[in-house]
Protein backbone atom coordinates (compact mmCIF):
# COMPACT_ATOMS: atom_id res chain seq x y z
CA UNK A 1 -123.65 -30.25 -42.86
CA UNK A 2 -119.85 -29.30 -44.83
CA UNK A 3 -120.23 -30.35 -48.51
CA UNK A 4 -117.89 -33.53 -48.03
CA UNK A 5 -120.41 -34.93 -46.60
CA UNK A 6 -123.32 -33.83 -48.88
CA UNK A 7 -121.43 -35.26 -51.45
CA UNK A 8 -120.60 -38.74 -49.61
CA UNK A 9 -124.46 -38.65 -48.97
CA UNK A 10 -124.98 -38.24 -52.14
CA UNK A 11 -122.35 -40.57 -53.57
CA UNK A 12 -123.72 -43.26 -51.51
CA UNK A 13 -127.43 -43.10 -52.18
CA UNK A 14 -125.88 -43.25 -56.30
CA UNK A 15 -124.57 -46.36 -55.33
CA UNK A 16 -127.65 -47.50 -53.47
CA UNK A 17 -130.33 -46.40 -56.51
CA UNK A 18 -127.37 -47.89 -58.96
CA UNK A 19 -128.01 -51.15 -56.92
CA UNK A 20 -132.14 -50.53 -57.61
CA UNK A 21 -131.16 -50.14 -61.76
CA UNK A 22 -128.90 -53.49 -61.44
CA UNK A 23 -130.80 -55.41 -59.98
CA UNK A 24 -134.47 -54.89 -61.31
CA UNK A 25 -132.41 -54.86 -64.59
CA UNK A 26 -130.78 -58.60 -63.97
CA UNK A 27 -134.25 -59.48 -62.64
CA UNK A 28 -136.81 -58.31 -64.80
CA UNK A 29 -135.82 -60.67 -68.03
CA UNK A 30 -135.92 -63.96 -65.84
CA UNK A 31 -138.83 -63.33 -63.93
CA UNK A 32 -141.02 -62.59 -67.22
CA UNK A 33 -139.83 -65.26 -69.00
CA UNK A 34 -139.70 -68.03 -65.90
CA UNK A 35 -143.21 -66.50 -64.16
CA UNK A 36 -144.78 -65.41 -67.66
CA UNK A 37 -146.27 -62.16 -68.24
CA UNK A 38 -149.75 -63.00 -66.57
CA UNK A 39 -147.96 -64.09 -63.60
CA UNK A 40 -145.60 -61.12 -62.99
CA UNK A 41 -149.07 -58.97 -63.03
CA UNK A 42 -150.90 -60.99 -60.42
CA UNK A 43 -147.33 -60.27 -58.33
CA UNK A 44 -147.20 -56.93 -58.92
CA UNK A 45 -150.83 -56.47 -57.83
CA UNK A 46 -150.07 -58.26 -54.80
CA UNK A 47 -146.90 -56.01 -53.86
CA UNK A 48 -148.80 -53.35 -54.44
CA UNK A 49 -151.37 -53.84 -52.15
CA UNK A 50 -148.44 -54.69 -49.68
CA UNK A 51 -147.17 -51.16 -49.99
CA UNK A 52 -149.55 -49.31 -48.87
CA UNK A 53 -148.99 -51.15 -45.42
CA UNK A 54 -145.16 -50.29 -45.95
CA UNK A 55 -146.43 -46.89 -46.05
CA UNK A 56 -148.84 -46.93 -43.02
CA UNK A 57 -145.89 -48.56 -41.05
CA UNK A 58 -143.42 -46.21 -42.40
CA UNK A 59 -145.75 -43.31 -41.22
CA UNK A 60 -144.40 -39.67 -41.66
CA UNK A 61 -141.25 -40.76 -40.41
CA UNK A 62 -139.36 -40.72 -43.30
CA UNK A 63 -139.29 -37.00 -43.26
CA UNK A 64 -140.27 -36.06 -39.61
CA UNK A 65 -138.45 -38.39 -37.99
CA UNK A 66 -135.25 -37.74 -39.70
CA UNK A 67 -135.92 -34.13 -38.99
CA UNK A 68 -135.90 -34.55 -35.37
CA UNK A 69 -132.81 -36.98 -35.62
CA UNK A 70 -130.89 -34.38 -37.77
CA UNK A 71 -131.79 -31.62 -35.50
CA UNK A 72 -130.82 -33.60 -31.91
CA UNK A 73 -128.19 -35.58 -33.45
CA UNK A 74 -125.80 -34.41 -30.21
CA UNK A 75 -128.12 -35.29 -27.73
CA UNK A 76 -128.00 -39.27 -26.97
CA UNK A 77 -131.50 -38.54 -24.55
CA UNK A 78 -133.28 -37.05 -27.42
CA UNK A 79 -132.19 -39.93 -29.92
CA UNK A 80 -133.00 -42.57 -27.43
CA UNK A 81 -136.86 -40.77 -26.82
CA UNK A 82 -136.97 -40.75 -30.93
CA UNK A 83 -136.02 -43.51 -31.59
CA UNK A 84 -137.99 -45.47 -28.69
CA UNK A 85 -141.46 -43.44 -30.26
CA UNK A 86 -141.02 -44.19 -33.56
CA UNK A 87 -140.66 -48.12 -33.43
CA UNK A 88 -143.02 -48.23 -30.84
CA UNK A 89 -145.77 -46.92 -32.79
CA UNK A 90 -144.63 -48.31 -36.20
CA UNK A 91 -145.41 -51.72 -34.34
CA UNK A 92 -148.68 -51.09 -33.13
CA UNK A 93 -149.12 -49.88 -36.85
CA UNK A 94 -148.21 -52.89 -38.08
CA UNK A 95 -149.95 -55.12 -36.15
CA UNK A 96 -153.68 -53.31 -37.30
CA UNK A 97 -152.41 -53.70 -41.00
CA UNK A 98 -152.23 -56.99 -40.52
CA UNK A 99 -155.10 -57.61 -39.24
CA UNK A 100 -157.00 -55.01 -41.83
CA UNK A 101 -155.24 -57.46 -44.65
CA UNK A 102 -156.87 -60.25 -42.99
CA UNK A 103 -159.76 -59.18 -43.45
CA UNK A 104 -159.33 -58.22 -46.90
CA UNK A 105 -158.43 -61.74 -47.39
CA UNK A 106 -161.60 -62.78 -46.16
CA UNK A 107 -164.24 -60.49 -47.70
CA UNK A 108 -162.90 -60.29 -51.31
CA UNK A 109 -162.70 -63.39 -53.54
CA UNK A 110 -159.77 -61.56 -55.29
CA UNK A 111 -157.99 -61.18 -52.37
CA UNK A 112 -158.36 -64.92 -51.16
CA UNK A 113 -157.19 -66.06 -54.34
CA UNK A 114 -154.06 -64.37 -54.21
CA UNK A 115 -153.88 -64.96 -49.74
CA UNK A 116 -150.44 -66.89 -50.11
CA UNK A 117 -148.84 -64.26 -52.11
CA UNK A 118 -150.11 -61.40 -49.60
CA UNK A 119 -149.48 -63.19 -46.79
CA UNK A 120 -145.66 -63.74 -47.60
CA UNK A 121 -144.96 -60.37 -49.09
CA UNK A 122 -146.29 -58.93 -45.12
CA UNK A 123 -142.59 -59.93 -44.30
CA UNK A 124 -141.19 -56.68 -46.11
CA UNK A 125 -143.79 -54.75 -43.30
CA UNK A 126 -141.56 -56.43 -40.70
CA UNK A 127 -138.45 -55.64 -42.47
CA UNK A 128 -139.17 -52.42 -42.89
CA UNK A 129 -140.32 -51.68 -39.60
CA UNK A 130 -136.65 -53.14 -38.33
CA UNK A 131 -134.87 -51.10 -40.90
CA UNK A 132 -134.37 -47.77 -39.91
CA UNK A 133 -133.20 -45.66 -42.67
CA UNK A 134 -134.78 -42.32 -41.09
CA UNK A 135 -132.05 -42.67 -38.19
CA UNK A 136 -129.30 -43.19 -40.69
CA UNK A 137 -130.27 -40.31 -42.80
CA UNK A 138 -130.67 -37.93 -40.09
CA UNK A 139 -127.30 -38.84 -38.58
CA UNK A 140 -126.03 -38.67 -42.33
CA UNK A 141 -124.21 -42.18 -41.87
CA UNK A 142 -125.47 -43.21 -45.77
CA UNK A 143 -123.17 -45.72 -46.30
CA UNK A 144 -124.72 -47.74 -43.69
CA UNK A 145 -127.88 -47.64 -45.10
CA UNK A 146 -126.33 -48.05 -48.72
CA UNK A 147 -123.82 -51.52 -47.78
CA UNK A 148 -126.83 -53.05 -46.07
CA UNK A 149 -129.32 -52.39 -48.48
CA UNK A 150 -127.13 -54.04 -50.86
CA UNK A 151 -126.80 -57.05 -48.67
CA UNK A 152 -130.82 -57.60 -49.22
CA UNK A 153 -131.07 -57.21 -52.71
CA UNK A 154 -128.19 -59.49 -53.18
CA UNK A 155 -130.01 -61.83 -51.11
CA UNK A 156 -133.09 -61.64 -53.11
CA UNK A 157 -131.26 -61.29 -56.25
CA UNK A 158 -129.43 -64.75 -55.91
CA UNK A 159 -132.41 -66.56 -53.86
CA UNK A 160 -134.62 -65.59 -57.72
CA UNK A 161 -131.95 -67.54 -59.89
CA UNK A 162 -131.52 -70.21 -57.33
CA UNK A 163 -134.85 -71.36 -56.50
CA UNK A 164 -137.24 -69.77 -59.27
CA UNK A 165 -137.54 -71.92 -61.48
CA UNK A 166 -141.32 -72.33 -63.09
CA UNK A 167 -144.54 -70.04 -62.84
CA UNK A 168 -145.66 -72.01 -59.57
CA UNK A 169 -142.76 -70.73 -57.72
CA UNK A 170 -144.10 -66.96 -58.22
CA UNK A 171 -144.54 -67.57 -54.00
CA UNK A 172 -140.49 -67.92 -53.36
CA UNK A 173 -140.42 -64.00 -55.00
CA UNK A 174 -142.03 -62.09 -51.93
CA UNK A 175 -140.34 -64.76 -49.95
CA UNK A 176 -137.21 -64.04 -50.31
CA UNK A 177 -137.84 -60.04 -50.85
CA UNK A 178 -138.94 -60.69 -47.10
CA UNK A 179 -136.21 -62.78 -46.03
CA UNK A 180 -133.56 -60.05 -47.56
CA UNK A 181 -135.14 -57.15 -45.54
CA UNK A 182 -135.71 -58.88 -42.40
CA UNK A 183 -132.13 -60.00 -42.42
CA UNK A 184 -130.22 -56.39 -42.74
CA UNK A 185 -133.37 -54.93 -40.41
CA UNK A 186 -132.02 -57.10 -37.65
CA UNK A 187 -128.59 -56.34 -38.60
CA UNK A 188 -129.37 -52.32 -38.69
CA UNK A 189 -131.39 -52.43 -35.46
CA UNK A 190 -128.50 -53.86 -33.60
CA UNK A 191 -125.92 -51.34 -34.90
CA UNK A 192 -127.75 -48.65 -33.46
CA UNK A 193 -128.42 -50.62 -30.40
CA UNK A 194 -124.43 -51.36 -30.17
CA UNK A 195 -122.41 -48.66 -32.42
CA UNK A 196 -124.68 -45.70 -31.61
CA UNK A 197 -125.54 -46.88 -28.30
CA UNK A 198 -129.06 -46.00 -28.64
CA UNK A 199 -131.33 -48.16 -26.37
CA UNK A 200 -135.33 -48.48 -26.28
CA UNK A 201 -137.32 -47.32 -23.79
CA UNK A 202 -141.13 -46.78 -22.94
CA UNK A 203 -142.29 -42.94 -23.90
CA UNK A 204 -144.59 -41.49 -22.22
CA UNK A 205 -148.30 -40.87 -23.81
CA UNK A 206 -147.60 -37.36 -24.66
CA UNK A 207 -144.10 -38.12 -26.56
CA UNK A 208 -145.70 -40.68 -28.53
CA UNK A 209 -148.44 -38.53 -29.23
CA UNK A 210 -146.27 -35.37 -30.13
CA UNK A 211 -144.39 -37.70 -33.01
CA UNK A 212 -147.55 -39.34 -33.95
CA UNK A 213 -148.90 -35.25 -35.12
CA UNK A 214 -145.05 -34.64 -36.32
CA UNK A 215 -145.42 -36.79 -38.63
CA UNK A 216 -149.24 -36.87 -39.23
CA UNK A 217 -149.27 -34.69 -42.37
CA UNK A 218 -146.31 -36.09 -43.91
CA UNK A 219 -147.93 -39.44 -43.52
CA UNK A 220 -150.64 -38.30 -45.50
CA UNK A 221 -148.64 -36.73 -48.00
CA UNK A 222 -147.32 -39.78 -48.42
CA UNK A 223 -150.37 -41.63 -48.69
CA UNK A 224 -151.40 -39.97 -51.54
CA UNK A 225 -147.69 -39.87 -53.18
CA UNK A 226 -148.49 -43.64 -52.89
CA UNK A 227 -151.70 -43.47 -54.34
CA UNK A 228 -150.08 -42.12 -57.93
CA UNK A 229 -148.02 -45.24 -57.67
CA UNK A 230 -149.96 -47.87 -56.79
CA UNK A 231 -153.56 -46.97 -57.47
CA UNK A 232 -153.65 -47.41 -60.89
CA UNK A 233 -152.22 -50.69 -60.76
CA UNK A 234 -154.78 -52.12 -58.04
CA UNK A 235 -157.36 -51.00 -59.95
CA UNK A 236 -156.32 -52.15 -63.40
CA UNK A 237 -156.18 -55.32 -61.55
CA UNK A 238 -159.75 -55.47 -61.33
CA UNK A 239 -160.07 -54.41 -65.56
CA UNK A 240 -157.06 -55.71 -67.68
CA UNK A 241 -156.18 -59.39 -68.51
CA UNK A 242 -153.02 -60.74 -66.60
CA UNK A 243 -150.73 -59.86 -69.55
CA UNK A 244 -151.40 -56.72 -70.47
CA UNK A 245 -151.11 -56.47 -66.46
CA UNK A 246 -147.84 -57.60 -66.64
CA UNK A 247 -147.01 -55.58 -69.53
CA UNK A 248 -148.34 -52.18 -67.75
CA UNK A 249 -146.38 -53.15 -64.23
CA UNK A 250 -143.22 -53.26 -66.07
CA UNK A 251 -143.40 -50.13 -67.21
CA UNK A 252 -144.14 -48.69 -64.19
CA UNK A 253 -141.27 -50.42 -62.57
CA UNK A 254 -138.93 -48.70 -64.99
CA UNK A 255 -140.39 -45.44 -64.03
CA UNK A 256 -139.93 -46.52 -60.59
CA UNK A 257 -136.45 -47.16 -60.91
CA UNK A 258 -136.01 -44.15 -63.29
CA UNK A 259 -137.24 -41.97 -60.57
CA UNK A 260 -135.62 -42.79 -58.10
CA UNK A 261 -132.62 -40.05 -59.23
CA UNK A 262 -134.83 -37.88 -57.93
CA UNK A 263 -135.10 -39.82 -54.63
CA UNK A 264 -131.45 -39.82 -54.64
CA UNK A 265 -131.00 -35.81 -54.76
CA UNK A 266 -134.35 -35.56 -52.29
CA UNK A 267 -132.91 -37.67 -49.64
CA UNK A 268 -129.42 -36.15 -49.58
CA UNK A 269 -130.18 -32.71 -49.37
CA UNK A 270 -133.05 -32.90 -47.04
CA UNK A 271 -131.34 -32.59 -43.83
CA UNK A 272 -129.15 -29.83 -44.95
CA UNK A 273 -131.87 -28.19 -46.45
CA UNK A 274 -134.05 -28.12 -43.28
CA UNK A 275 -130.84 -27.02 -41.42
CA UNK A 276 -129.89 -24.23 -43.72
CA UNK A 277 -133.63 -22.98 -43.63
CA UNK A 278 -133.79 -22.67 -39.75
CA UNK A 279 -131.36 -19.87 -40.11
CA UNK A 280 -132.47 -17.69 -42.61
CA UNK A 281 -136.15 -18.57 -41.97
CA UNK A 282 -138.53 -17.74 -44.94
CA UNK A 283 -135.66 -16.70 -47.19
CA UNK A 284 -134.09 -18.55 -49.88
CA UNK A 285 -131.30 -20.50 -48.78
CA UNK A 286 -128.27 -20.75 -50.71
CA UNK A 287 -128.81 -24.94 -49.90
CA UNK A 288 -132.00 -24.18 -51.81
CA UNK A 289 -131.08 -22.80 -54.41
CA UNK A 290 -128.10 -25.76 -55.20
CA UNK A 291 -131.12 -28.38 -55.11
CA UNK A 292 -133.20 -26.32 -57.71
CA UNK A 293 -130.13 -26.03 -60.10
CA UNK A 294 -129.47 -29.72 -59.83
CA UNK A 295 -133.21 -30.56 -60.03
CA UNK A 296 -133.91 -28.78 -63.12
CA UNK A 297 -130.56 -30.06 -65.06
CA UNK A 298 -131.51 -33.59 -63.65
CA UNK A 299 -134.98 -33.36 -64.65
CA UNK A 300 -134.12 -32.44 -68.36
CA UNK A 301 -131.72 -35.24 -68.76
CA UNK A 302 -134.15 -38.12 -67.37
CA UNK A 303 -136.86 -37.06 -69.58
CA UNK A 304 -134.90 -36.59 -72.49
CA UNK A 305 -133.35 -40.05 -71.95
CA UNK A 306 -136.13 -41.88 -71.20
CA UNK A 307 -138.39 -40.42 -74.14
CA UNK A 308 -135.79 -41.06 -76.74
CA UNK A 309 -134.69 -44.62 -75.50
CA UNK A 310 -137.67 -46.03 -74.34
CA UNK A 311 -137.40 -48.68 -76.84
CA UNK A 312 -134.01 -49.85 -75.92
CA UNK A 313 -135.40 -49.71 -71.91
CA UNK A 314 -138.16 -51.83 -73.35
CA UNK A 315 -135.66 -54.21 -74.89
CA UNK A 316 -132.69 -54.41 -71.95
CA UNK A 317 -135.52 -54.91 -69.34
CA UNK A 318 -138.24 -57.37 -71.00
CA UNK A 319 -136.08 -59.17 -73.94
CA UNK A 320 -138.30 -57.22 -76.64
CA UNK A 321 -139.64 -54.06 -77.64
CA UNK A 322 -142.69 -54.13 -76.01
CA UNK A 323 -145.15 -51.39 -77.98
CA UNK A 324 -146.99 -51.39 -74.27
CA UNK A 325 -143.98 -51.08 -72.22
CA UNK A 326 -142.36 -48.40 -74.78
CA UNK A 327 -145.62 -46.28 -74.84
CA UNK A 328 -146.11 -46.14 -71.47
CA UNK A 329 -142.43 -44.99 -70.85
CA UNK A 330 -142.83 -42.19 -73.11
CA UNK A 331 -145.81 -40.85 -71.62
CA UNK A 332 -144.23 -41.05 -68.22
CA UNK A 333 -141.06 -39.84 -69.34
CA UNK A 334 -143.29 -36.45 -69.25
CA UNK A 335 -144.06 -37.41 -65.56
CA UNK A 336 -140.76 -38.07 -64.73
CA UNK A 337 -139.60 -34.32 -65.36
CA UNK A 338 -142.39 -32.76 -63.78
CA UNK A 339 -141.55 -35.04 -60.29
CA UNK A 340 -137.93 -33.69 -60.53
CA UNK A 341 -138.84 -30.00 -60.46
CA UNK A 342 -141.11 -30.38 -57.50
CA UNK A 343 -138.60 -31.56 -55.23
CA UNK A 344 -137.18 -27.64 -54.36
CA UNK A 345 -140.69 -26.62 -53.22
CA UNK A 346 -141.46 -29.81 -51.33
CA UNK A 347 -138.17 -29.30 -49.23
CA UNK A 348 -139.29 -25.29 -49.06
CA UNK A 349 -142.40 -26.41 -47.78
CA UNK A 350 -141.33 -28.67 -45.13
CA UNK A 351 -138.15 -26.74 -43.90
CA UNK A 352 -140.21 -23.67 -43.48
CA UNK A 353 -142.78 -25.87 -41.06
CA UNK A 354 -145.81 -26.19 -43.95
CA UNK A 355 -146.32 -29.49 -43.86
CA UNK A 356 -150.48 -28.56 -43.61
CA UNK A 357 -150.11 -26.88 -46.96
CA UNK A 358 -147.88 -29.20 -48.59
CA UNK A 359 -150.39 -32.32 -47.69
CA UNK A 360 -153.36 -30.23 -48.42
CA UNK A 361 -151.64 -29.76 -52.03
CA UNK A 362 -150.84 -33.79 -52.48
CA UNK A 363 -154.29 -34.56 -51.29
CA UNK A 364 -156.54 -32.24 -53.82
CA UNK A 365 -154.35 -33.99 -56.32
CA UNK A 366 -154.82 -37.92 -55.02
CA UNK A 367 -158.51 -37.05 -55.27
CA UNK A 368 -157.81 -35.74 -59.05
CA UNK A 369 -156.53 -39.02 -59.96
CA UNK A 370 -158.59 -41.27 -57.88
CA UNK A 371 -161.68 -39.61 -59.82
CA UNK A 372 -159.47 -39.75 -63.32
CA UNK A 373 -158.81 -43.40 -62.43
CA UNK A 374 -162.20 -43.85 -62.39
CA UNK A 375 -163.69 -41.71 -65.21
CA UNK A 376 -160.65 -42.62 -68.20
CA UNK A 377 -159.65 -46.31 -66.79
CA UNK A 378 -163.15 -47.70 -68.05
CA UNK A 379 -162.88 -46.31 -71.86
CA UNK A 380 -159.00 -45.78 -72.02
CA UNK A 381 -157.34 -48.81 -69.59
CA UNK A 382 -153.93 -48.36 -69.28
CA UNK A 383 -153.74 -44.97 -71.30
CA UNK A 384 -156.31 -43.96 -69.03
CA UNK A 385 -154.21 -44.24 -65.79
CA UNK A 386 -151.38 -42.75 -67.46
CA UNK A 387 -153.58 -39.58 -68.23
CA UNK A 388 -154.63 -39.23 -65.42
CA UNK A 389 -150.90 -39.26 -63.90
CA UNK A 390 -149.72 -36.52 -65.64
CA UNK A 391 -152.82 -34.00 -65.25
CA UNK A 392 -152.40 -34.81 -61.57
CA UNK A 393 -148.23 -34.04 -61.52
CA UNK A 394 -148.94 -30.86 -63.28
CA UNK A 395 -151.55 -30.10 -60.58
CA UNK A 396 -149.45 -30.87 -58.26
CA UNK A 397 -146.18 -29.19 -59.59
CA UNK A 398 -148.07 -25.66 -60.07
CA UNK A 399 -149.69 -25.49 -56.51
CA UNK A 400 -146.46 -26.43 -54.96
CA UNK A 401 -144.76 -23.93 -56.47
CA UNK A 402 -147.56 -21.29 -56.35
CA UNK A 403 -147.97 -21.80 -52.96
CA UNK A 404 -144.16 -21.64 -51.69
CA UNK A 405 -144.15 -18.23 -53.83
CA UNK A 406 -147.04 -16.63 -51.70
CA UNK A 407 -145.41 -17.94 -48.25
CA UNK A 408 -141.87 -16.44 -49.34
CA UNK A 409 -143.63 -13.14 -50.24
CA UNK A 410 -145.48 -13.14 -47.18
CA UNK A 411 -142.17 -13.41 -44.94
CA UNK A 412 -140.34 -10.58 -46.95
């Protein structure tokens, strides 16, 4: 890929996670105040729990799947079997989650209570599943991802100040989140369909089951990347009060949104990255090496700018300086530079074909936190959870890195 079109990649995800600042930003204030705090935390626990069937749905193919697109984007054959595998078996993944969050509904009284909410947010699985971003980044057509992307928070966006108006209308927010996503899914699916002139077609048993192990350890890489983000707020579900609920899933929503910079620089240098790597094999590439300079630089400004102005964040997103909201950005702030520097040996990892490795990694570190969670949440609520974030990134950060520097001596 030239560096015109790195850089219109890149440009256009900037717009994109500028969107994802704007928006949550315009959001945030009215939602608190119009839902309450206690309110906004029962949502957030709800959309969390709907996320981790985003993430079953969305598979490995995030990665994998634009991989393969990136690597056969000149052969229309190849794109049609991709793309044919891929939504075939992210439907028959969605159609067990839903009936796993049935019965969820069913055998936990927590769950039941909150059945409307869950049941309405399952739209964004649908959505999702008919939005195809993995095509659009391996073909490195951005903008079409970025413009209609736009078109669904703009939807959801306007639907929130149009029709939320009191805390028993806390239903119309995963609502219209669905209704956004479902609308530019359709609208994506046909462009490839029409534009690209890719067309579905039944894959054999074998080529769905050589994409389902493509992206198998991605997947649950993934899984567990989820786990950091969501865990902590399913289970403090189950210990805090509904405010300081609230109060802890707005903070993480500003990390969220905070991190997502790093998504930005992930996203458009991953297909280079895995193309540049394929030539000079184990080695360093010069792709590589761009990525770790902009990481690191990156990294330090985030955590610099987050740590200092956490207060203001505090005050531009929830109409006060939250001591909750400003303590937990701090801590993450931390967090937030120790994600950024991991991106160059993720991508060296899964260039160089060690996926294994790189989920093995993610996983030891899942199980870190999950037993954190469990051990520090009890005695330390939300500080707990926070703790156990960052001993888990660092975990993470130094066996990435420890492990791509074994492989690359290895291969000299």
């Amino acid at each position: 890929m030239g560096r015109e079109s790195l850089i219109s990649n890149i440009f256009n995800l900037l717009v994109l996670q500028g969107m994802n600042y704007i928006m949550p930003l315009v959001t945030f204030p009215y939602l608190v105040r119009v839902l309450g705090v206690d309110q906004y935390g029962v949502l957030s626990f709800s959309l969390a729990v709907s996320s981790y069937f985003i993430l079953v749905t969305d598979y490995g193919f995030n990665l994998s799947a634009t991989r393969q697109v990136s690597i056969h984007r000149d052969s229309p054959k190849k794109l049609e079997e991709i793309f044919s595998s891929v939504m075939l078996i992210k439907f028959l993944l969605m159609a067990i989650c839903f009936l796993l969050m049935l019965f969820l509904i069913f055998l936990i009284e927590y769950f039941m209570q909150l059945k409307n909410l869950l049941l309405l947010s399952f739209g964004m699985v649908v959505g999702q599943i008919l939005f195809p971003v993995w095509f659009f980044q391996g073909i490195e057509r951005m903008k079409y991802i970025t413009y209609l992307s736009i078109v669904a928070k703009l939807i959801f966006t306007l639907g929130i100040f149009l029709f939320v108006r009191e805390k028993l209308d806390v239903w119309l927010v995963p609502l219209l989140n669905s209704i956004g996503i479902l609308i530019v899914g359709l609208i994506s699916t046909f462009l490839i369909v029409r534009k690209f002139k890719v067309k579905f077609s039944v894959p054999k048993r074998e080529v769905i089951s050589f994409y389902l192990k493509d992206g198998w350890n991605i997947f649950t890489s993934n899984l567990a990347i989820l786990g950091y983000k969501n865990n902590s707020i399913v289970l403090l579900g189950f210990y805090l009060d509904p405010v300081n609920l609230g109060f802890y899933s707005i903070g993480k929503k500003i990390f969220e949104a905070i991190n997502g910079l790093n998504v930005v620089i992930s996203q458009a240098f991953f297909p280079s990255v895995s193309q540049a790597q394929v030539s000079v094999g184990y080695s360093i590439s010069s792709r590589l090496r761009d990525l770790f300079s902009i990481s690191l630089i990156l990294s330090i400004v985030i955590f610099f700018s987050t740590f200092f102005f956490a207060d203001f964040i505090s005050y531009l997103v929830s109409g006060e300086q939250q001591p909750i909201v400003i303590e937990i950005l701090q801590l993450l702030a931390v967090a937030l530079f120790i994600i950024g520097i991991n991106v160059p040996a993720v991508q060296y990892l899964l260039a160089t074909g060690n996926s294994k490795r790189f989920s093995f990694i993610v996983w030891v570190g899942v199980l870190v936190d999950l037993i954190l969670l469990f051990v520090l949440v009890p005695t330390y609520d939300y500080r707990g959870a926070l703790y156990s974030t960052l001993i888990s990134e660092i975990l993470i950060t130094i066996s990435l890195y420890y492990s791509s520097y074994l492989i690359y001596n290895a291969h000299r």
